[in-house]
C-alpha atoms as a PDB file:
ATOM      1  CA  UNK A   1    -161.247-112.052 184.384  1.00  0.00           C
ATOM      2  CA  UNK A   2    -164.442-113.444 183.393  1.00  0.00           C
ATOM      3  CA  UNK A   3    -163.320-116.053 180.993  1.00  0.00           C
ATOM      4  CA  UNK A   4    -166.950-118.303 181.440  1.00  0.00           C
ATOM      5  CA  UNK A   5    -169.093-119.464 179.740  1.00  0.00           C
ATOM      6  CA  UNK A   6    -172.214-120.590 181.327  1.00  0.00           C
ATOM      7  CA  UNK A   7    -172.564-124.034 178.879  1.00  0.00           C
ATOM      8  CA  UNK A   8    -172.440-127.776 179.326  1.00  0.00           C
ATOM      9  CA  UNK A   9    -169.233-129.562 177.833  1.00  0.00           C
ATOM     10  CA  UNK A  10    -171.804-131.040 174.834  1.00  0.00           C
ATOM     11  CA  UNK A  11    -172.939-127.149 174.551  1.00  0.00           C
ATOM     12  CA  UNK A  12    -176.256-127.595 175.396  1.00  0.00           C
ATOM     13  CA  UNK A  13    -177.271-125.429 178.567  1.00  0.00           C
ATOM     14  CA  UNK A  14    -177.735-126.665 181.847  1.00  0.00           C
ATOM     15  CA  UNK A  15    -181.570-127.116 182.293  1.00  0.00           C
ATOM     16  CA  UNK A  16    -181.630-126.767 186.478  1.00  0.00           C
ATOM     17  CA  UNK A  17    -180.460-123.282 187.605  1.00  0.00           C
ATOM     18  CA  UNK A  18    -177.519-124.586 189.479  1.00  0.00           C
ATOM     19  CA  UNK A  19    -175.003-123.744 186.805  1.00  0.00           C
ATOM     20  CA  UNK A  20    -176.201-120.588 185.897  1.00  0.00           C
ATOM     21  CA  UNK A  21    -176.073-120.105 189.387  1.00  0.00           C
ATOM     22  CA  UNK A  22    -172.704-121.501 189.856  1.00  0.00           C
ATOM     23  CA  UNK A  23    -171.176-119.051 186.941  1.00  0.00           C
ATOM     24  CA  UNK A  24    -173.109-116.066 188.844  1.00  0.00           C
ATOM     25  CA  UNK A  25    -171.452-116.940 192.492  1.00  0.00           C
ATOM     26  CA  UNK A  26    -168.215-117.345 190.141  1.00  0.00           C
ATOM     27  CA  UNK A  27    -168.507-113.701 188.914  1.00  0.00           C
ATOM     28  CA  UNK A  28    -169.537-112.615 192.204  1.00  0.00           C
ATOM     29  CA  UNK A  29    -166.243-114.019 194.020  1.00  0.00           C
ATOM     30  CA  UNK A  30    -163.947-112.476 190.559  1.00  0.00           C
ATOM     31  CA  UNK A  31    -165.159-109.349 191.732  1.00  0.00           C
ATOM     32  CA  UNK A  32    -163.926-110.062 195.926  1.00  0.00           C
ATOM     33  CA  UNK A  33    -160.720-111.249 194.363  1.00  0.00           C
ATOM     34  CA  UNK A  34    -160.169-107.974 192.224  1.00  0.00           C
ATOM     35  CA  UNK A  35    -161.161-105.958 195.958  1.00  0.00           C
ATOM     36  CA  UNK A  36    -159.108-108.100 197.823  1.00  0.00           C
ATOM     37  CA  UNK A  37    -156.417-107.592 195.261  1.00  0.00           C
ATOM     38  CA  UNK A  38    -156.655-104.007 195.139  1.00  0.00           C
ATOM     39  CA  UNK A  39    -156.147-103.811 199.085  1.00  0.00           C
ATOM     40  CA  UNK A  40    -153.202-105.822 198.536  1.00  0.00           C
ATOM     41  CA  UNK A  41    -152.263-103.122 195.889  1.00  0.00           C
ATOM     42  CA  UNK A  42    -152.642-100.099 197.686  1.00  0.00           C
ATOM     43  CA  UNK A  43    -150.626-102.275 200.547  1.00  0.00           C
ATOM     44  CA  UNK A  44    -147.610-102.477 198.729  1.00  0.00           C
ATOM     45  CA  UNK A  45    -147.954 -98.964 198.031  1.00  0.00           C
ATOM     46  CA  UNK A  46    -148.424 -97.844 201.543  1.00  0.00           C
ATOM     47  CA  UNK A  47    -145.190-100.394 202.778  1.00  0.00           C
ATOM     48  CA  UNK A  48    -143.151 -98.866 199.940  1.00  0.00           C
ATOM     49  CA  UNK A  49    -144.179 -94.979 201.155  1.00  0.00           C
ATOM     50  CA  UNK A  50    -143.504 -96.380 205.212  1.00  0.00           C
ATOM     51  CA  UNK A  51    -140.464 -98.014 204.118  1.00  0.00           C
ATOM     52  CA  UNK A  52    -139.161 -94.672 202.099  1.00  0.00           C
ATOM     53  CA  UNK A  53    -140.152 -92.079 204.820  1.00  0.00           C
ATOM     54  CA  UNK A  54    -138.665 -94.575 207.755  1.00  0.00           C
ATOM     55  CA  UNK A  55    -134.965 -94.501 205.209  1.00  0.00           C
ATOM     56  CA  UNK A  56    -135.737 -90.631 204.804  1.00  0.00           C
ATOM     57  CA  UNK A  57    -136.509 -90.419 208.537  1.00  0.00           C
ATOM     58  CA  UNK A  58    -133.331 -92.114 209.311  1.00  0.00           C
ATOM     59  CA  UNK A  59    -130.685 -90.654 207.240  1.00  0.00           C
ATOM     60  CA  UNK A  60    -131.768 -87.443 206.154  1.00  0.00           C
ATOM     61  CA  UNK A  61    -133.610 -86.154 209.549  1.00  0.00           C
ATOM     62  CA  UNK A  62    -131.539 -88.197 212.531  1.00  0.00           C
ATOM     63  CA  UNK A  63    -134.804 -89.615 213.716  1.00  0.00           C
ATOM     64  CA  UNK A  64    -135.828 -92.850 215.414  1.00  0.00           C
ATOM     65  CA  UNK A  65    -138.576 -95.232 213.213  1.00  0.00           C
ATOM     66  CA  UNK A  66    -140.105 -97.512 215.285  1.00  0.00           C
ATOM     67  CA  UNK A  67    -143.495 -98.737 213.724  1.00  0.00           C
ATOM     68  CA  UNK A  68    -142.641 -98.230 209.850  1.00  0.00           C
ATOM     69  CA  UNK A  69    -140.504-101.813 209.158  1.00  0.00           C
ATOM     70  CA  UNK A  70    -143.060-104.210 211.467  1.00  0.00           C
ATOM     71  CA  UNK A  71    -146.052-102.246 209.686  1.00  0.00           C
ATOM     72  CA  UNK A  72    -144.538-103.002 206.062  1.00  0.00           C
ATOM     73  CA  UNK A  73    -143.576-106.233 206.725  1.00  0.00           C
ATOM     74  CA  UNK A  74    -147.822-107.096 207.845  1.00  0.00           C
ATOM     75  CA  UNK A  75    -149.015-105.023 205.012  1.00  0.00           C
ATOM     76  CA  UNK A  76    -146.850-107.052 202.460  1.00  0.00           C
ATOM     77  CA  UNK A  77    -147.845-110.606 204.259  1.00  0.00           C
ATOM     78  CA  UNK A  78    -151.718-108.992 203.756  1.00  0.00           C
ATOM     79  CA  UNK A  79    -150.536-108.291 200.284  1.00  0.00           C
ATOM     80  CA  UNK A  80    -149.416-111.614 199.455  1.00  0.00           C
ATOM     81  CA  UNK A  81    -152.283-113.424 200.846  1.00  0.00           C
ATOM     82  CA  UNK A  82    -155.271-111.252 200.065  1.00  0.00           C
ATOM     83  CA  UNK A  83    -153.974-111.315 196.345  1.00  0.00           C
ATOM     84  CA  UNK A  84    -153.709-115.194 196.617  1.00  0.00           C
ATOM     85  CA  UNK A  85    -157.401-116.038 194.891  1.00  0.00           C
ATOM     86  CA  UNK A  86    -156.937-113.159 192.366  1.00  0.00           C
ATOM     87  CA  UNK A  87    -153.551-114.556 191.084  1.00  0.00           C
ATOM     88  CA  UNK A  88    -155.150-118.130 190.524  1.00  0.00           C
ATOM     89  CA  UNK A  89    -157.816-116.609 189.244  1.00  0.00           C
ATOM     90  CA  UNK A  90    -155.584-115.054 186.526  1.00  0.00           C
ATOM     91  CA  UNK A  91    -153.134-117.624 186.013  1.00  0.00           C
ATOM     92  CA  UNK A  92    -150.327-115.621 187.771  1.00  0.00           C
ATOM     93  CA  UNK A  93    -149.033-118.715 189.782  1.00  0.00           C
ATOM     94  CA  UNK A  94    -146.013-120.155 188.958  1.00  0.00           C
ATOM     95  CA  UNK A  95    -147.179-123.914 187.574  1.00  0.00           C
ATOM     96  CA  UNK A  96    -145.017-126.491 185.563  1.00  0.00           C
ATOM     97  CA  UNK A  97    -147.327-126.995 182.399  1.00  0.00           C
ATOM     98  CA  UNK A  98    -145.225-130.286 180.488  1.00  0.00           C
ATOM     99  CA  UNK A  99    -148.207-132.448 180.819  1.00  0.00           C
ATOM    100  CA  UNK A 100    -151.056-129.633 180.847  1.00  0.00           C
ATOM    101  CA  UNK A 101    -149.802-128.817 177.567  1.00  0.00           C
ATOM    102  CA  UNK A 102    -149.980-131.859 176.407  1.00  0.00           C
ATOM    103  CA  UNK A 103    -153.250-132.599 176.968  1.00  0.00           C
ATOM    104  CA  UNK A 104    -156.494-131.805 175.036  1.00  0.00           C
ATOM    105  CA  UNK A 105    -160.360-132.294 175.572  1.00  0.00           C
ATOM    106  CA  UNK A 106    -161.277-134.357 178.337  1.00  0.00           C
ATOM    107  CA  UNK A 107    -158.073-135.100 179.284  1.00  0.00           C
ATOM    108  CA  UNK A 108    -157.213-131.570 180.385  1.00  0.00           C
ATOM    109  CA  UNK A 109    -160.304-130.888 181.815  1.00  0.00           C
ATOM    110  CA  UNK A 110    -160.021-133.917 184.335  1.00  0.00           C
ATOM    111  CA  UNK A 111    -156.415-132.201 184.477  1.00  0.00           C
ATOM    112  CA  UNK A 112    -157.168-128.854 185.345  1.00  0.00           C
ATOM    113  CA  UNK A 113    -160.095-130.641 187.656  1.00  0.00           C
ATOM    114  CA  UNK A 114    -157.549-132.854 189.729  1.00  0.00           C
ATOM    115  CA  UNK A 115    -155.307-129.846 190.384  1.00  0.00           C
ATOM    116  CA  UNK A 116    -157.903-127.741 191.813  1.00  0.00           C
ATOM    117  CA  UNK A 117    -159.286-130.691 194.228  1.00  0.00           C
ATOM    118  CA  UNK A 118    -155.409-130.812 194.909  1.00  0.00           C
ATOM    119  CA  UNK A 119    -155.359-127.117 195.321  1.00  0.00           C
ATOM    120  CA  UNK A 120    -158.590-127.113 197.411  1.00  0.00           C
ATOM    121  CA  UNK A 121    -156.901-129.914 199.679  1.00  0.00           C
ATOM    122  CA  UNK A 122    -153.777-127.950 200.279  1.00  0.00           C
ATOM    123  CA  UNK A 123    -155.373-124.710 200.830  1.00  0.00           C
ATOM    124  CA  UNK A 124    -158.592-126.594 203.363  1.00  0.00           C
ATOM    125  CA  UNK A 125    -154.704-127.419 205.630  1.00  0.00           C
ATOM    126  CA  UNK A 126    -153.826-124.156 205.165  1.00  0.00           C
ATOM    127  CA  UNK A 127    -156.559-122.422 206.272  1.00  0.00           C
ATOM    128  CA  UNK A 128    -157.787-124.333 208.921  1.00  0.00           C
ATOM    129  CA  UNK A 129    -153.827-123.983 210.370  1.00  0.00           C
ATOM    130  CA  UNK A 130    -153.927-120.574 209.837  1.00  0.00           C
ATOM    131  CA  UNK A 131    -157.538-120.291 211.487  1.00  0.00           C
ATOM    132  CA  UNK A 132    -156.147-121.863 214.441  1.00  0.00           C
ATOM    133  CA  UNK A 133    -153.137-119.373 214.681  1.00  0.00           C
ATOM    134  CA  UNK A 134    -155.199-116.040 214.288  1.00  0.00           C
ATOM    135  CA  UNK A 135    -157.727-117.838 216.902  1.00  0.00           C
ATOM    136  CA  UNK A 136    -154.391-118.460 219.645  1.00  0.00           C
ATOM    137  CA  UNK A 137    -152.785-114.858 219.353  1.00  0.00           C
ATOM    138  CA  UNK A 138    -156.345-113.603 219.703  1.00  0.00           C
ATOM    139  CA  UNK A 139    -157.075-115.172 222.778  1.00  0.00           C
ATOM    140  CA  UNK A 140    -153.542-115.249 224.622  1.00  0.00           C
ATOM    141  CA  UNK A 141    -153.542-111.265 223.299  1.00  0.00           C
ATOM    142  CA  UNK A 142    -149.948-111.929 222.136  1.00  0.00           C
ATOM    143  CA  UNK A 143    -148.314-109.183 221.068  1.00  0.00           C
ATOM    144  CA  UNK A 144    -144.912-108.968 218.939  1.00  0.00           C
ATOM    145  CA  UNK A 145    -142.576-107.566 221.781  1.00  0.00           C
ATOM    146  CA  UNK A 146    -140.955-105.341 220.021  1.00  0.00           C
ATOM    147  CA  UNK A 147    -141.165-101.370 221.087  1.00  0.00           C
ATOM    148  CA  UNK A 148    -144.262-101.250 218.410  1.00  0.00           C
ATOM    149  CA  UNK A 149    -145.877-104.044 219.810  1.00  0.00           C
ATOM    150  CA  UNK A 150    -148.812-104.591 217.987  1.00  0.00           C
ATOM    151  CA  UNK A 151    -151.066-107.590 218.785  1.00  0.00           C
ATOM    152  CA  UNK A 152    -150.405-110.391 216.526  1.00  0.00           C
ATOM    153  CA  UNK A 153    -153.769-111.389 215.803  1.00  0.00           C
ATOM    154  CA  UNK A 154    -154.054-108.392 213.004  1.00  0.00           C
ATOM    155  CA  UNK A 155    -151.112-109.940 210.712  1.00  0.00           C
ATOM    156  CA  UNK A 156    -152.357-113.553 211.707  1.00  0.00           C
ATOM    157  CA  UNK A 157    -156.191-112.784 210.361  1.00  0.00           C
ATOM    158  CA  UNK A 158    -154.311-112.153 207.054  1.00  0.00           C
ATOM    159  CA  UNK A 159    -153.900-115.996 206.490  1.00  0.00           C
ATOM    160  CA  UNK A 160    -157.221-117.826 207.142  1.00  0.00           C
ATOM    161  CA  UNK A 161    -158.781-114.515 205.740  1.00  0.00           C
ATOM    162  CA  UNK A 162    -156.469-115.260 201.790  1.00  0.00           C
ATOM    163  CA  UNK A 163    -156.907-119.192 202.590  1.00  0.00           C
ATOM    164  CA  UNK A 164    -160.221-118.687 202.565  1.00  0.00           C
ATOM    165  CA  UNK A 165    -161.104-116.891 199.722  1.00  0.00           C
ATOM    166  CA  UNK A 166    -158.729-118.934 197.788  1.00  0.00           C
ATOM    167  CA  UNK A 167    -160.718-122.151 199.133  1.00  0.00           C
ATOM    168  CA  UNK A 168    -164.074-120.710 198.252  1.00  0.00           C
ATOM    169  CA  UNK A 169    -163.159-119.567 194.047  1.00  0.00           C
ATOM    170  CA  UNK A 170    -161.141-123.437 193.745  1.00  0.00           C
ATOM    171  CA  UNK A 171    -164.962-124.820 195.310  1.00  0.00           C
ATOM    172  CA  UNK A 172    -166.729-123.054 193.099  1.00  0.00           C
ATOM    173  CA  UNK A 173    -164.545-124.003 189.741  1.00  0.00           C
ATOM    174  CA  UNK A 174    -164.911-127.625 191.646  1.00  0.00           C
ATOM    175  CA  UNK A 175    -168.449-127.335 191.621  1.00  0.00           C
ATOM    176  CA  UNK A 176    -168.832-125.982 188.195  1.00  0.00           C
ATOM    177  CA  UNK A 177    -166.646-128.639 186.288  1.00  0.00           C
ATOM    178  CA  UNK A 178    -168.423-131.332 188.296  1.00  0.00           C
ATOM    179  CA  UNK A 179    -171.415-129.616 186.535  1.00  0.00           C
ATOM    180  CA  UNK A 180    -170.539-129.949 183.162  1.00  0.00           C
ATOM    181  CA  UNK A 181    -169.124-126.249 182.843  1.00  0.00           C
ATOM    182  CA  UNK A 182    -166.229-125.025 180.960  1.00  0.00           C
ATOM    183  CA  UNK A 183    -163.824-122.737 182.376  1.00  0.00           C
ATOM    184  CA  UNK A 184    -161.852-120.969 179.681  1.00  0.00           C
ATOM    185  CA  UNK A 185    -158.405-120.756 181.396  1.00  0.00           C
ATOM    186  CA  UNK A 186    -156.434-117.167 181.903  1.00  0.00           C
ATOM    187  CA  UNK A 187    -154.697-116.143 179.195  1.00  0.00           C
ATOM    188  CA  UNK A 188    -150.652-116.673 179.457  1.00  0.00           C
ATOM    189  CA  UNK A 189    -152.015-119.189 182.871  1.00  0.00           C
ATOM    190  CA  UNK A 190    -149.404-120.805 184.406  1.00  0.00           C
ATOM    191  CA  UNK A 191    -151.868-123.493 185.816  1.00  0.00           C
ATOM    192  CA  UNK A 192    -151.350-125.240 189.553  1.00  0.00           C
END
């Protein structure tokens, strides 16, 4: 995933340390999205082993579930989100590319530059929403109400937690194209 390279768009090198920096708080944040991603990972796992042994539970044994379906479902929303930055990151999003692929030089680097402000603008809403939900259910203690009832807070953190490291990698590609740096995009990307 590190597809950088710490030069200026005329090649030369930048002579302040701010984007040297910027590429080293950009490796730095690759490796939070490949941890955050790998908790998603092992979440999926663990809803597809709660989801199994609830079905096995069920049929085979006669027994009552009662946590194993509301637990998935929160581990797959943690999935989802937590593996948000990482997917950008590695051009996993779904993206319409007609006019990305079109465009060359300059003109796809303001490209790829107006879609992450765009992204960053999007995902600044999102998080801030999603900030204020976790922050609600935390302070009413609101619970599902189901026989489980788990407070909601723990599958709420999930969103400004994602939104947030999401916002932070689009700042600092922001930061580093403002800069004059080149960010070699993902191989097979599917852009924003």
């Amino acid at each position: 995933m590190n597809n950088t390279r710490d030069t200026m768009r005329d090649g030369t090198s930048d002579s302040s340390e701010v984007l040297p920096g910027l590429f080293a708080l950009r490796r730095r944040i690759d490796k939070m999205c490949r941890a955050a991603a790998t908790l998603a990972a092992i979440g999926v796992v663990f809803a597809c082993a709660a989801i199994s042994w609830a079905v096995f539970a069920r049929g085979a044994l006669g027994w009552n579930t009662v946590w194993e379906m509301e637990a998935s479902v929160y581990t797959l929303i943690y999935a989802a989100l937590l593996s948000a930055a990482y997917t950008d990151r590695a051009g996993g999003q779904i993206g319409v590319r007609v006019l990305a692929d079109k465009l060359t030089g300059r003109a796809a680097e303001m490209h790829r530059l107006v879609m992450d402000i765009l992204t960053l603008g999007l995902f600044l809403i999102f998080t801030w929403s999603a900030w204020d939900l976790f922050s609600h259910s935390w302070s009413t203690g609101w619970t599902t109400g189901t026989i489980w009832d788990p407070p909601l807070w723990l599958p709420h953190a999930a969103f400004p937690v994602g939104g947030a490291l999401l916002v932070v990698a689009v700042t600092v590609d922001i930061a580093i194209r403002i800069r004059g740096g080149h960010i070699d995009p993902p191989k097979d990307a599917g852009g924003h």
